[in-house]
Protein backbone atom coordinates (compact mmCIF):
# COMPACT_ATOMS: atom_id res chain seq x y z
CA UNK A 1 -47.10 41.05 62.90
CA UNK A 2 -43.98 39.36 61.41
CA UNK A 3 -44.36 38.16 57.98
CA UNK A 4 -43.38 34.02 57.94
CA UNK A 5 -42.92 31.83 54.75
CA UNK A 6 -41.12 29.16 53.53
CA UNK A 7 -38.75 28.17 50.32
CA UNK A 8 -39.24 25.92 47.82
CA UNK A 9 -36.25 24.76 46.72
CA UNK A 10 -34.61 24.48 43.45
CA UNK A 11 -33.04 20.52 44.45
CA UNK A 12 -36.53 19.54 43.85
CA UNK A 13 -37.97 19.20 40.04
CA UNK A 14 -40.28 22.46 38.94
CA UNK A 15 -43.02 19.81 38.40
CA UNK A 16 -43.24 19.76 41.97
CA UNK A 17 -43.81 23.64 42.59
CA UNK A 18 -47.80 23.22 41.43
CA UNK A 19 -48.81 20.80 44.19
CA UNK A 20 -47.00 22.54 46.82
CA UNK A 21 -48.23 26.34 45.52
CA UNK A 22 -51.72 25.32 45.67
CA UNK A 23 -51.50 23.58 49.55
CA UNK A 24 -49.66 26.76 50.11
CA UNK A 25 -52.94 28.76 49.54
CA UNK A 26 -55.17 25.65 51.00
CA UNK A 27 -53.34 26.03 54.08
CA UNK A 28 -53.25 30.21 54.61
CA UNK A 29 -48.92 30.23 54.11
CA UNK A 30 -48.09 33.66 53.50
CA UNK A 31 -44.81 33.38 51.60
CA UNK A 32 -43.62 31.22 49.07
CA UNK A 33 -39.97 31.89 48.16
CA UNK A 34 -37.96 30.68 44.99
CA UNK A 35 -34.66 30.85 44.58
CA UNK A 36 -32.97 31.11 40.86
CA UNK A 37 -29.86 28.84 41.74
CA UNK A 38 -27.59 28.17 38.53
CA UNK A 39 -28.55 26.12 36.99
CA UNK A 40 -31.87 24.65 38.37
CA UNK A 41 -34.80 26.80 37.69
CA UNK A 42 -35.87 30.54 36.37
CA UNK A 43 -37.04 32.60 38.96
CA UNK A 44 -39.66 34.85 36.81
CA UNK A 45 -40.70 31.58 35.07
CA UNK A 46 -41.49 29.75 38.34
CA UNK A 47 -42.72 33.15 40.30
CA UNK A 48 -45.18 33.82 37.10
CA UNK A 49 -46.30 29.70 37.36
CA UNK A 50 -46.61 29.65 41.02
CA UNK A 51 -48.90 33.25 41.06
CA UNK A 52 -50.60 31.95 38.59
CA UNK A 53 -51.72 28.88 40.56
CA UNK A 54 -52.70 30.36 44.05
CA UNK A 55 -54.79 32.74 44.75
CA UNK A 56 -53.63 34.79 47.76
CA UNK A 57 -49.91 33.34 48.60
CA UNK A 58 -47.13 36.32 47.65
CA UNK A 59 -44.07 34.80 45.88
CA UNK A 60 -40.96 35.93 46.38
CA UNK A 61 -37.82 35.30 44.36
CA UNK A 62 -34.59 35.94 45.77
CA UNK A 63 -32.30 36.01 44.11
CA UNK A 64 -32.62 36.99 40.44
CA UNK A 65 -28.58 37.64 39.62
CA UNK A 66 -27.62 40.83 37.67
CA UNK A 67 -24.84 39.45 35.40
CA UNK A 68 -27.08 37.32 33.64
CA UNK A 69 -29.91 39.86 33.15
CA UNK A 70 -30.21 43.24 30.86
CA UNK A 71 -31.62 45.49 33.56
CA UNK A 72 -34.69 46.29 31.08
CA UNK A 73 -35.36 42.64 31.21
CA UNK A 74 -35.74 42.36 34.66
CA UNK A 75 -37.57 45.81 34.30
CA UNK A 76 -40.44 44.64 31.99
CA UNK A 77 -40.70 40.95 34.01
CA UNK A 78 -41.25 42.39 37.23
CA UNK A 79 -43.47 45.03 35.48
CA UNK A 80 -45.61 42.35 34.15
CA UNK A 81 -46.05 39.86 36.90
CA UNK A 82 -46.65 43.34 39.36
CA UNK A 83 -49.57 43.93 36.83
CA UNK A 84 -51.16 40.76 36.08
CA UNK A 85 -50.46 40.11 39.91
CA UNK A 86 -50.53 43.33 42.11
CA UNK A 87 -49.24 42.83 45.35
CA UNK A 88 -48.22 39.53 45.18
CA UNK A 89 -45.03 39.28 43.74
CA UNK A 90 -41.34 40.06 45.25
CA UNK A 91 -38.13 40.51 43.51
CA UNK A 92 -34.92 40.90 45.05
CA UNK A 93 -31.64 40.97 42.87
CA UNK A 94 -27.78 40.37 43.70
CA UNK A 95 -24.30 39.82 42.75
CA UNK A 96 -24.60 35.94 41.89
CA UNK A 97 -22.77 33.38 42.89
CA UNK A 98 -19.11 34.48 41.06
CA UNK A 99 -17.80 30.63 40.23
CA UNK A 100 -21.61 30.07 38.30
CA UNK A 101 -21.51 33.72 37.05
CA UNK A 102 -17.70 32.77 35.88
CA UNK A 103 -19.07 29.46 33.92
CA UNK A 104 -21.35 31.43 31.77
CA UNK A 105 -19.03 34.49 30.99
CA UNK A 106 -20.69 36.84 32.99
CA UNK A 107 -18.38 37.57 36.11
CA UNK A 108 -18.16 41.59 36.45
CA UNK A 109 -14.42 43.00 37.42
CA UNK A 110 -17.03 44.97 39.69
CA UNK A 111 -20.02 43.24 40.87
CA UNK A 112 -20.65 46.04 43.29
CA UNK A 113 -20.81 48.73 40.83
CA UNK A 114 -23.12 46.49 38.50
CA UNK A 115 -24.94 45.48 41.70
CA UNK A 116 -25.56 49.88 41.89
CA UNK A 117 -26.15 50.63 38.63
CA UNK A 118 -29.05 47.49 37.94
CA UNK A 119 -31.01 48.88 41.11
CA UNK A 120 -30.44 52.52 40.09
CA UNK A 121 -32.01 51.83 36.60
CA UNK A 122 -34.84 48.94 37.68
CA UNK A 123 -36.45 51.60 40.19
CA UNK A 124 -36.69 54.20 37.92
CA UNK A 125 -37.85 52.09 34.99
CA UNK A 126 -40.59 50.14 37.54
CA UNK A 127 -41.37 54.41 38.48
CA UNK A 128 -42.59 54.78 35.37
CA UNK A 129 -39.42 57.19 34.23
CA UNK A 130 -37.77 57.49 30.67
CA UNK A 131 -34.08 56.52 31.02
CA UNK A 132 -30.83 57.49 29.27
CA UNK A 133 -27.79 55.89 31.11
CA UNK A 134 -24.65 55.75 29.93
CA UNK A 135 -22.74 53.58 33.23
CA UNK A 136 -19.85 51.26 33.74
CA UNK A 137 -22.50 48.25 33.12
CA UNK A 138 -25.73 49.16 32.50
CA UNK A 139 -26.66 51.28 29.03
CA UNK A 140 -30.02 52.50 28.16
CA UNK A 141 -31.25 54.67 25.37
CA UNK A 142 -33.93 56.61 25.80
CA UNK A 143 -36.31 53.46 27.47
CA UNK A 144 -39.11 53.56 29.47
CA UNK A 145 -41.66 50.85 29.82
CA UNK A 146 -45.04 50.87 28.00
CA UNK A 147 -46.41 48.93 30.91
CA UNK A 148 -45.47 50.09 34.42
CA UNK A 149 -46.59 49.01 37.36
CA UNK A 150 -50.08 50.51 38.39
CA UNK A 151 -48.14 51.25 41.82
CA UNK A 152 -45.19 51.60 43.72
CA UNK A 153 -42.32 48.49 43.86
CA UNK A 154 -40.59 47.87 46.05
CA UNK A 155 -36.97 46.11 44.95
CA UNK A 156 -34.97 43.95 47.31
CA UNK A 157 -31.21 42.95 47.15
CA UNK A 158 -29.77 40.38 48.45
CA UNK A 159 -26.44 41.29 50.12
CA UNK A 160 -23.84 39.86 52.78
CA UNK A 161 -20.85 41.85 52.87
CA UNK A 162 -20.50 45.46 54.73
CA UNK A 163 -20.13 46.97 51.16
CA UNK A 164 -23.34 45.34 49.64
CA UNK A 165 -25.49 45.93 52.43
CA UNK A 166 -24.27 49.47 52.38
CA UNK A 167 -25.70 49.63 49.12
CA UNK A 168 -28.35 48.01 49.98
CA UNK A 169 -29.70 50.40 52.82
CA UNK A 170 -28.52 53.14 49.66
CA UNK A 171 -30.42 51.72 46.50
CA UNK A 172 -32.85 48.86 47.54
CA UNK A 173 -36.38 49.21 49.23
CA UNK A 174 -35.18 45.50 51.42
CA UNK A 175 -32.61 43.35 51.60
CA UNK A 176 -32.30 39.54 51.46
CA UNK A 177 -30.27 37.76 54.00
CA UNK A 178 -29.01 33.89 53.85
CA UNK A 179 -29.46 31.05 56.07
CA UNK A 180 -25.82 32.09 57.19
CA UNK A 181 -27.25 34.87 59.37
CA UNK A 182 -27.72 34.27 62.69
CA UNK A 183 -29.43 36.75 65.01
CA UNK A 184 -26.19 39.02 65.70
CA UNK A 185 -25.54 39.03 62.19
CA UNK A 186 -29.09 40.42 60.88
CA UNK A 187 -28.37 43.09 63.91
CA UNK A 188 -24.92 44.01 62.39
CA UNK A 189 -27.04 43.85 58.88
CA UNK A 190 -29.23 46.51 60.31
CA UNK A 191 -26.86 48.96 61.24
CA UNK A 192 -24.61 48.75 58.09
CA UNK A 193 -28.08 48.74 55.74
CA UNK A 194 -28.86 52.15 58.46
CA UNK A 195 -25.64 53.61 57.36
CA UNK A 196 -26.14 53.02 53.68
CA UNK A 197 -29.98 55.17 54.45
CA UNK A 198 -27.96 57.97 56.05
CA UNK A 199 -25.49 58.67 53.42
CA UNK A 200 -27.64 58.25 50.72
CA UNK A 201 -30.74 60.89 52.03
CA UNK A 202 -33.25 58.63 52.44
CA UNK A 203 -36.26 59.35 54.30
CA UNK A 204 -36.24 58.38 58.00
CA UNK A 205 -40.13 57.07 57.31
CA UNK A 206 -39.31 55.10 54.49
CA UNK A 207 -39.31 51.60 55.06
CA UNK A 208 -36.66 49.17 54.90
CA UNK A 209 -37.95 45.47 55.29
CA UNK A 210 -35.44 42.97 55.85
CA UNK A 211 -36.15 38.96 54.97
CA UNK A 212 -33.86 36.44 56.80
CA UNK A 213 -34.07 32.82 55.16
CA UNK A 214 -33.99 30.69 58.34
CA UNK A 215 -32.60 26.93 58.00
CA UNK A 216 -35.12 24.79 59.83
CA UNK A 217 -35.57 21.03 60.04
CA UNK A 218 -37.88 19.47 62.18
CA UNK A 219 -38.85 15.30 62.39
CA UNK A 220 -37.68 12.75 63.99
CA UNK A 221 -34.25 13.27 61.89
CA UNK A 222 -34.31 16.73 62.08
CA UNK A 223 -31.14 17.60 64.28
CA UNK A 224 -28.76 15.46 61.80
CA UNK A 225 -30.12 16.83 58.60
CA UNK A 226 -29.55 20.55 59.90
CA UNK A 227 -26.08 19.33 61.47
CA UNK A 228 -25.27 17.43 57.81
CA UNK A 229 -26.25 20.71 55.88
CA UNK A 230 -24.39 23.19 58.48
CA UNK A 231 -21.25 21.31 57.86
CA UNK A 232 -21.81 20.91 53.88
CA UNK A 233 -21.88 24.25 53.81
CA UNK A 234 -18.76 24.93 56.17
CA UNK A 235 -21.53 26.58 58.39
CA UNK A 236 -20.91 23.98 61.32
CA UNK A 237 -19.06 26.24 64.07
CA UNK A 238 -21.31 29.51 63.59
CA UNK A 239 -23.26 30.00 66.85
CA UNK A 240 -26.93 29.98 66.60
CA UNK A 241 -26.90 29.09 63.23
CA UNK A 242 -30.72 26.92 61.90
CA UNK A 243 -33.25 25.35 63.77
CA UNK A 244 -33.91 21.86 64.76
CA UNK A 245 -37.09 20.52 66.33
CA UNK A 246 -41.33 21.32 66.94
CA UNK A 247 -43.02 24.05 66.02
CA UNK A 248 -42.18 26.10 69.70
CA UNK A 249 -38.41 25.41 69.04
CA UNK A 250 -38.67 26.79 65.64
CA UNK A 251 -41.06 29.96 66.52
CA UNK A 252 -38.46 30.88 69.10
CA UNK A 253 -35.47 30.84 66.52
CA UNK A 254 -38.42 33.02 64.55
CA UNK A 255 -38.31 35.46 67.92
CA UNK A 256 -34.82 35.56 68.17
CA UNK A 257 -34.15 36.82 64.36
CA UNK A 258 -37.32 39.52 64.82
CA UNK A 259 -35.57 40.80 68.24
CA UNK A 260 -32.73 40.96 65.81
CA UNK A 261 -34.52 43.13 63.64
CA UNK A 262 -35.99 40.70 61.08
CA UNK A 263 -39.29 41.78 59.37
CA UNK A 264 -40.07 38.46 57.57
CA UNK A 265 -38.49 35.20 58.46
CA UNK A 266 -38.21 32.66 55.49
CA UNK A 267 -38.40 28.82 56.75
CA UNK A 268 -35.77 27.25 54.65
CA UNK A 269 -36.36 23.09 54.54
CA UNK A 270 -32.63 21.54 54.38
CA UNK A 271 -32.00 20.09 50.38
CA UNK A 272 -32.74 16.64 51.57
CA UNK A 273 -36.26 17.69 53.49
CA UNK A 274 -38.76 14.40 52.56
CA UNK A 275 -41.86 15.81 52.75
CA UNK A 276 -41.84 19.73 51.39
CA UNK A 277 -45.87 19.39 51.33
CA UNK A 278 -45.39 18.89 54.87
CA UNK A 279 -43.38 21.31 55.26
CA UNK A 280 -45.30 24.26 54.18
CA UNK A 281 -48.35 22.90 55.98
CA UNK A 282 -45.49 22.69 59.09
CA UNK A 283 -44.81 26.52 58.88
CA UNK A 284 -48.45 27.63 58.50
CA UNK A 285 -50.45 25.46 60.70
CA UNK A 286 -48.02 25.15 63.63
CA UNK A 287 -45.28 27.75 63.45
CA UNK A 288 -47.27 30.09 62.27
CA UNK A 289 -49.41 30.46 65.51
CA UNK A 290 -46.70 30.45 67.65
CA UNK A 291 -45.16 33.57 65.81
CA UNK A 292 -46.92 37.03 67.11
């Protein structure tokens, strides 16, 4: 069955988050995402509140961006929220945005090779292994974590380009694509991530799941708040970009992105959405049974 959830976005104040984590979990959603946009809200702050305040809803957070983190950071959060909240939490990581990484003196000369390096040293250290790493970026002495995770992690990145996705098939367990993916694009995702499998060894059984963030507006309003956001973001002339309209028009975008090769589609609410309560009980009472 595909996996379907929706965002919460940072353009609304965290005070919000409680009400709509707890209709999440009323209402059966299955996926709450966050997203740690500079310079709104922390991801593990907001992932830790909303696990805390549901009771079966996972909680993803993507993306948490590498510049601004010490790998064993992100290491012992992830740890800790996997423990307290086994099963329940995902983390993906990426580049950042390079302008916001740029404003707080963090832009890497290689964002790829950090990018490498974090994943590298955040699976091992959420393994359970004692690292000594001496890279380009990253630097560990002798650290492993007194509190691994009971069980395995997977680790998501969140990648665009043929080069990160590459990597991301290499040195990730998933990958993260934007709203700015439309159905050939999560195909072309698929093969690059594929390549990025092959050259690196990994297993042919080992799983790969891909989440595609799906911009989706639906109202009386909806088709001129997706066409107002499209264009915002220079999105406007991509074919088969978003989603306007009921709950059938939006399960067959769904479709069309799992024919694509999609394992979990993300609703994503445009920034001006005016009821997000309404729009998680949207995606889990009507979408949701229209998605197989």
């Amino acid at each position: 069955m595909t996996a379907l959830g929706a965002v919460f976005r940072p353009q609304l104040p965290p005070e919000r988050l409680q009400a709509v984590v707890r209709l999440a979990d009323d209402v059966g959603l299955e996926e709450l995402w966050l997203w740690e946009d500079c310079f709104r809200e922390g991801g593990i702050s907001a992932a830790a509140a909303a696990l805390a305040w549901s009771e079966r809803v996972r909680v993803g957070v993507g993306l948490l961006p590498v510049p601004l983190r010490n790998v064993a950071i992100t290491a012992m959060e992830a740890a800790t929220l996997h423990r307290m909240f086994p099963g329940r939490a995902v983390l993906g990581v990426g580049h950042g945005v390079q302008d916001w990484m740029g404003q707080v003196g963090a832009r890497a000369e290689s964002p790829l090779t950090l990018l490498r390096e974090h994943l590298d040293a955040l699976r091992a250290l959420l393994r359970g292994e004692r690292l000594t790493v001496s890279g380009r970026y990253v630097r560990l002495d002798d650290v492993a974590l007194d509190w691994p995770p009971a069980g395995p992690v997977p680790v998501f990145a969140g990648a665009t380009g043929p080069r990160s996705l590459r990597l991301s098939g290499a040195a990730a367990d998933g990958t993260v694509l934007t709203a700015a993916t439309p159905p050939d694009g999560v195909r072309r995702a698929r093969r690059l991530i594929e390549e990025g499998r092959v050259a690196a060894g990994r297993e042919e059984d080992e799983r790969h799941e891909v989440v595609v963030y799906l911009l989706t507006a639906t109202g009386p309003d909806a088709a001129d708040r997706l066409r107002a956001e499209l264009v915002e973001e220079g999105l406007e002339s991509v074919p088969d970009l978003g989603v306007a309209g009921d709950a059938g028009a939006v399960a067959k975008a769904v479709q069309r992105l799992v024919e694509a090769g999609a394992d979990t589609v993300i609703l994503q609410p445009t920034g001006d959405e005016p009821d997000p309560e309404g729009f998680v009980r949207f995606t889990a009472e009507e979408v949701r049974p229209l998605v197989p």
